[in-house]
Protein backbone atom coordinates (compact mmCIF):
# COMPACT_ATOMS: atom_id res chain seq x y z
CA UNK A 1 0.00 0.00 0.00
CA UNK A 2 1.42 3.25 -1.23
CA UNK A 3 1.42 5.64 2.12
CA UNK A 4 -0.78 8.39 0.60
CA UNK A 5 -3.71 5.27 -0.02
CA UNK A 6 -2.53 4.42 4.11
CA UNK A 7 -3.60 7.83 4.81
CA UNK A 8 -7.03 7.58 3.83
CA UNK A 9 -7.21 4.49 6.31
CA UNK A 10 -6.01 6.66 9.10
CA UNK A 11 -8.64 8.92 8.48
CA UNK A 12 -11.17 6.52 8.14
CA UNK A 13 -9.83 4.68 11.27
CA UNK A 14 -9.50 8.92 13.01
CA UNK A 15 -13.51 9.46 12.01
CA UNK A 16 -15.06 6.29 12.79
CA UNK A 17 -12.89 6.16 16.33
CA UNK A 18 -14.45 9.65 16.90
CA UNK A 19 -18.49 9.10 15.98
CA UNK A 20 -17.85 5.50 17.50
CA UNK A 21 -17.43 7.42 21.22
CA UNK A 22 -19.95 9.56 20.83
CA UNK A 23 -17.81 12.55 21.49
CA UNK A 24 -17.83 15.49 20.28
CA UNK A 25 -14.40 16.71 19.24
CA UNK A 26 -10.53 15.97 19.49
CA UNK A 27 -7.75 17.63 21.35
CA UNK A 28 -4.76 18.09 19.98
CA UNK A 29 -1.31 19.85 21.71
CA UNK A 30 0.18 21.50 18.46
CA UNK A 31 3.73 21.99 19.00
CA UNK A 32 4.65 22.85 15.90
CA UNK A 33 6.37 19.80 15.11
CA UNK A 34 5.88 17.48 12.09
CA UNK A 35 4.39 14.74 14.23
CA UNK A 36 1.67 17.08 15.77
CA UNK A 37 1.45 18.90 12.51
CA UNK A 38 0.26 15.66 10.49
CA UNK A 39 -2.23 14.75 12.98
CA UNK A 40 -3.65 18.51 12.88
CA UNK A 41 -3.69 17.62 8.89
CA UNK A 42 -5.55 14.36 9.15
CA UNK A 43 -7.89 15.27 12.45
CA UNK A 44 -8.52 18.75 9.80
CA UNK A 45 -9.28 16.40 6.57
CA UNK A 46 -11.54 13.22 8.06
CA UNK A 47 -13.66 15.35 10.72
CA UNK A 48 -13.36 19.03 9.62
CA UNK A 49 -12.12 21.96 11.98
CA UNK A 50 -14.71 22.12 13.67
CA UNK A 51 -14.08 18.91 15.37
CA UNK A 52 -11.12 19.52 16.53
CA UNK A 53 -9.66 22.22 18.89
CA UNK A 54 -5.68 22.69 19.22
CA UNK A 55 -3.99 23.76 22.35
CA UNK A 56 -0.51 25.49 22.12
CA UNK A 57 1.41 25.36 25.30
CA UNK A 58 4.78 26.69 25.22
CA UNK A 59 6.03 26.10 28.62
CA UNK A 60 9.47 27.58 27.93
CA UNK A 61 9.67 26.46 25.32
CA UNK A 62 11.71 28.14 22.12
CA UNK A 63 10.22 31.81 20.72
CA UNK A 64 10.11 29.48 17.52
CA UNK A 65 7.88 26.53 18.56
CA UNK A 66 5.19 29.09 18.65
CA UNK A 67 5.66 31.29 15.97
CA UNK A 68 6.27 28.01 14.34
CA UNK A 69 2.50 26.12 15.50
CA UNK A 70 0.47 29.27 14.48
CA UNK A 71 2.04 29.12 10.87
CA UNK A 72 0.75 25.28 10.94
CA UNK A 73 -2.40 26.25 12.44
CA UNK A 74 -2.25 29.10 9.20
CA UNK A 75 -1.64 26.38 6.51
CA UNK A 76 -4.39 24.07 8.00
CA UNK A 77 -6.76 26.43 8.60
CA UNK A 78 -7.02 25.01 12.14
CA UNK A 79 -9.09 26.73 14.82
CA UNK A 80 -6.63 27.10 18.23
CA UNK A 81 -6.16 28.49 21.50
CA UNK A 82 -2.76 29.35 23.81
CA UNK A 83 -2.44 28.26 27.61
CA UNK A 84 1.19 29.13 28.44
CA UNK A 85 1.46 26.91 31.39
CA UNK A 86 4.86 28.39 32.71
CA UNK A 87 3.54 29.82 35.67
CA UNK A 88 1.90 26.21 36.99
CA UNK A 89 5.52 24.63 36.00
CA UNK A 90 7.11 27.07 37.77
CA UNK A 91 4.96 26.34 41.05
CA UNK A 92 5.53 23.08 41.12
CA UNK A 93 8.75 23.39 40.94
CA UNK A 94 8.45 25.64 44.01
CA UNK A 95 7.10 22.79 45.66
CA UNK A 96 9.88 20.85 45.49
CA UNK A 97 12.82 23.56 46.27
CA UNK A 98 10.75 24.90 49.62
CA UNK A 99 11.00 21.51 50.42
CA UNK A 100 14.85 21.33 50.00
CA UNK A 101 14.83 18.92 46.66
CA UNK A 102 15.93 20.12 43.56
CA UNK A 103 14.92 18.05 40.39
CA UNK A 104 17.09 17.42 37.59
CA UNK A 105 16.80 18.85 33.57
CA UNK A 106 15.12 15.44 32.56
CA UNK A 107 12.43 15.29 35.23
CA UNK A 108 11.15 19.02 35.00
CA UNK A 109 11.26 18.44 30.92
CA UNK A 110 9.32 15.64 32.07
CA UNK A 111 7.19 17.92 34.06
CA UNK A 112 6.40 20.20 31.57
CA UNK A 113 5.32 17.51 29.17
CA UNK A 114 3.15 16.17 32.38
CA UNK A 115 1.31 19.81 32.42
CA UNK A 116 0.55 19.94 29.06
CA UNK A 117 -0.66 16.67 29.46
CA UNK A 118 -3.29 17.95 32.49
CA UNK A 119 -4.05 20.87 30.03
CA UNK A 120 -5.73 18.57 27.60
CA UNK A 121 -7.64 16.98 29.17
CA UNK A 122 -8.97 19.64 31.52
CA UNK A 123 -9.66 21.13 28.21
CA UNK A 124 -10.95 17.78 26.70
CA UNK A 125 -13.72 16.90 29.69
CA UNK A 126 -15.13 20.12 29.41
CA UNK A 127 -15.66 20.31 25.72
CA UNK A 128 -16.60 16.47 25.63
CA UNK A 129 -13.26 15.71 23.75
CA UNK A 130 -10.97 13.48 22.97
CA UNK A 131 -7.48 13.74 23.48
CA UNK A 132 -5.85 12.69 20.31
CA UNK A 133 -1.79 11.57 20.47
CA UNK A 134 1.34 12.12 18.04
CA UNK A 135 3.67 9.49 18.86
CA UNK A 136 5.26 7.57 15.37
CA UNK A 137 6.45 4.38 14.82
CA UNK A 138 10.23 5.22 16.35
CA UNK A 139 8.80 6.93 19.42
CA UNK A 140 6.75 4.38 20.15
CA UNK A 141 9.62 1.45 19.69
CA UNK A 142 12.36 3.59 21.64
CA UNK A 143 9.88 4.76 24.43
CA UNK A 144 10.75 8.54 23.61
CA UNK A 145 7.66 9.65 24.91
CA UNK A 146 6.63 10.98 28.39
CA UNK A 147 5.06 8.18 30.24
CA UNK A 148 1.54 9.81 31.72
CA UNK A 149 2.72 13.11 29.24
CA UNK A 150 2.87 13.02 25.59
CA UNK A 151 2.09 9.38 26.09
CA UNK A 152 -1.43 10.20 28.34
CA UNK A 153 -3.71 9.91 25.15
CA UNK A 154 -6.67 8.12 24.14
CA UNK A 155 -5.89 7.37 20.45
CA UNK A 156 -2.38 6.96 18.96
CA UNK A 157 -3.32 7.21 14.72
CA UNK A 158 -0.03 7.95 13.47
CA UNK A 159 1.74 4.99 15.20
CA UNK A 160 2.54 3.03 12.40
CA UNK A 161 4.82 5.76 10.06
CA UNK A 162 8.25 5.79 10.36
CA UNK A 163 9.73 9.54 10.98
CA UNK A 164 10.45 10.09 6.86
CA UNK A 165 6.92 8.94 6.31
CA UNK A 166 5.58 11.46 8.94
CA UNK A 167 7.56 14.34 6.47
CA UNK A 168 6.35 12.87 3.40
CA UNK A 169 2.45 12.81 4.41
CA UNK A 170 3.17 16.62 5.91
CA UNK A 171 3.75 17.55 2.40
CA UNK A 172 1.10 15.60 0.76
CA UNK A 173 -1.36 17.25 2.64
CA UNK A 174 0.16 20.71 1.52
CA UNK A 175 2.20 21.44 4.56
CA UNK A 176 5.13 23.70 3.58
CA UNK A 177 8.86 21.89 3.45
CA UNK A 178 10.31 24.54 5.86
CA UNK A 179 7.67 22.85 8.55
CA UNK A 180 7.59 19.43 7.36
CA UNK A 181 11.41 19.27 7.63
CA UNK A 182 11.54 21.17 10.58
CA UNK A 183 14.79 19.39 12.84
CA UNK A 184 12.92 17.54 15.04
CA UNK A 185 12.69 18.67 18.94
CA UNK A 186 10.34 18.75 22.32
CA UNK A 187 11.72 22.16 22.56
CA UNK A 188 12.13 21.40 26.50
CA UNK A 189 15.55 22.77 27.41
CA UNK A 190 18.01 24.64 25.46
CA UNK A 191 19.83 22.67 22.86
CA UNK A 192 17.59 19.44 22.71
CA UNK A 193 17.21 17.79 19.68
CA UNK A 194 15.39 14.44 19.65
CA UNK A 195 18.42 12.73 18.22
CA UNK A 196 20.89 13.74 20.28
CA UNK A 197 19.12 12.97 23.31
CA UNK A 198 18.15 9.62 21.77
CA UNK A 199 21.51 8.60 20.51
CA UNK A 200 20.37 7.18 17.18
CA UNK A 201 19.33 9.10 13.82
CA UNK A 202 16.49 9.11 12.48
CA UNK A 203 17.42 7.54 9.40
CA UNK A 204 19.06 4.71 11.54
CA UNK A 205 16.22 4.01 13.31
CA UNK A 206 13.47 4.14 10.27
CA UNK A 207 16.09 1.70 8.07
CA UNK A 208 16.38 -0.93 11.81
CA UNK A 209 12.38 -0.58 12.03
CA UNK A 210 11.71 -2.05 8.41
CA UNK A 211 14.28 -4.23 8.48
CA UNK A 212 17.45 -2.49 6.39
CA UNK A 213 21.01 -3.05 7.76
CA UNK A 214 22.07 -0.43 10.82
CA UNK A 215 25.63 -0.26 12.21
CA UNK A 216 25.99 -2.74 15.15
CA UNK A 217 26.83 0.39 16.93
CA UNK A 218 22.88 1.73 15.82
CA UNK A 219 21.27 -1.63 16.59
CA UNK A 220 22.29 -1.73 20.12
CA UNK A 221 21.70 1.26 20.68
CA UNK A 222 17.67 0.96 19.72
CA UNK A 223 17.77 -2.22 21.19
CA UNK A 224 18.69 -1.14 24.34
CA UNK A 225 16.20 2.01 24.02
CA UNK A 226 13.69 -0.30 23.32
CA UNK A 227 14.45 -2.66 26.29
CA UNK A 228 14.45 -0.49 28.98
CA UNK A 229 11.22 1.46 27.81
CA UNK A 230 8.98 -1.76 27.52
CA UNK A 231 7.36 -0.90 30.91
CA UNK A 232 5.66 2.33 29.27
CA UNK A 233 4.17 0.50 26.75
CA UNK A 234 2.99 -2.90 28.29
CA UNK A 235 -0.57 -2.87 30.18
CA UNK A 236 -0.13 -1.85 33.87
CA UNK A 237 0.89 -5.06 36.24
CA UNK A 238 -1.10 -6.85 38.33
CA UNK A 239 -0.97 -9.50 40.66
CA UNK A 240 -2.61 -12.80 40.02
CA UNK A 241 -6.35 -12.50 40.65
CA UNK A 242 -8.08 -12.72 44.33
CA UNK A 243 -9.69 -16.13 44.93
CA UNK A 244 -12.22 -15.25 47.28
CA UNK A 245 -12.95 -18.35 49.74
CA UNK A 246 -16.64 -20.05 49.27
């Protein structure tokens, strides 16, 4: 299947999961990103804009991630609002230093991603939405994704593309290339890119995904991402089941 026929089953799969619920709308947190950007495209294309509702929330984030979302939310023709969030991060992180513990660069990135997270949903029950996620096929293998933050959705419709297909579909539904090929970040602390905090390219992981040859230096390095993130995608644990006595 040729991916632009694939994206008419995603949009299928996007409209049906929607009238199926009985909802009324999805949520979407519009970074600006390509990930983000394609869902905006599809959510805009199989149930129209006024069924869906993005939320910006820059959190700190880079000057750009904005300016960059809007422009999306230009090409698209997407309705959206802006709920900054910086001043609930920066409480909670209060919390924690008038209690004497200072948290690390990963876990307030975390954090943020954890508000946003709260944001859409809060947003989502009052509006009798749904909050719709952006993770691809190589976030989803590696676990780079926020467990209970970017990961906190109720339907994941893009998780099947590799990151090159993600691009591609941007531009088949009209995005510009400047966007679609926009280098690829959470925009969290200064300097991140999602590669160099992952270790692995892109291109690396998209060939190891569909089988292509990877340096052995690449493979263990996705293997071992993949390894030590299975616990944010298997179902919570349980213990065996109670056996009540007759």
């Amino acid at each position: 299947m040729k991916l632009e026929e694939y994206l008419h089953v995603i949009e299928d799969f996007v409209r049906d999961y929607l009238n199926d619920s009985h909802m009324d709308r999805y949520v979407l947190g519009l970074s600006g990103g390509v990930d983000s950007t394609l869902v905006a495209a599809i959510c805009r294309k199989a149930v129209g804009k006024e069924r869906l509702m993005c939320i910006m929330m820059p959190i700190e984030s880079r000057p750009e991630d904005l300016i960059d979302a809007k422009e999306v939310a230009r090409q698209l023709d997407l309705d959206y609002i802006v709920i900054d969030g910086t001043e609930i991060f920066h409480k909670a992180k209060a919390e924690f230093e008038n209690i004497g513990i200072e948290l690390d660069v990963a876990t307030l990135a975390n954090m943020k991603v954890r508000i946003r997270m709260i944001l859409l949903y809060a947003y989502a029950q009052k509006h009798r939405g749904l909050v719709i996620g952006t993770d691809n096929a190589d976030e989803r293998y590696t676990g780079y994704f926020t467990k209970y933050g970017d990961g906190g959705v109720d339907v994941l419709p893009i998780v099947h593309l590799l990151k090159r297909e993600v691009v591609e579909a941007c531009k088949i539904y009209g995005v510009s290339d400047v966007l679609a090929e926009r280098v690829p970040t959470a925009g969290l602390f200064e300097g991140q890119t999602d590669e160099t905090e992952m270790g692995i390219s892109y291109k690396d992981l998209d060939d190891y995904l569909i089988g292509k040859p990877v340096s052995d230096k690449a493979k263990d390095r996705i293997e071992y991402l993949h390894r030590i993130s299975e616990h944010k995608r298997a179902e919570l644990p349980t213990p065996k089941p109670f056996e009540r006595d007759e």
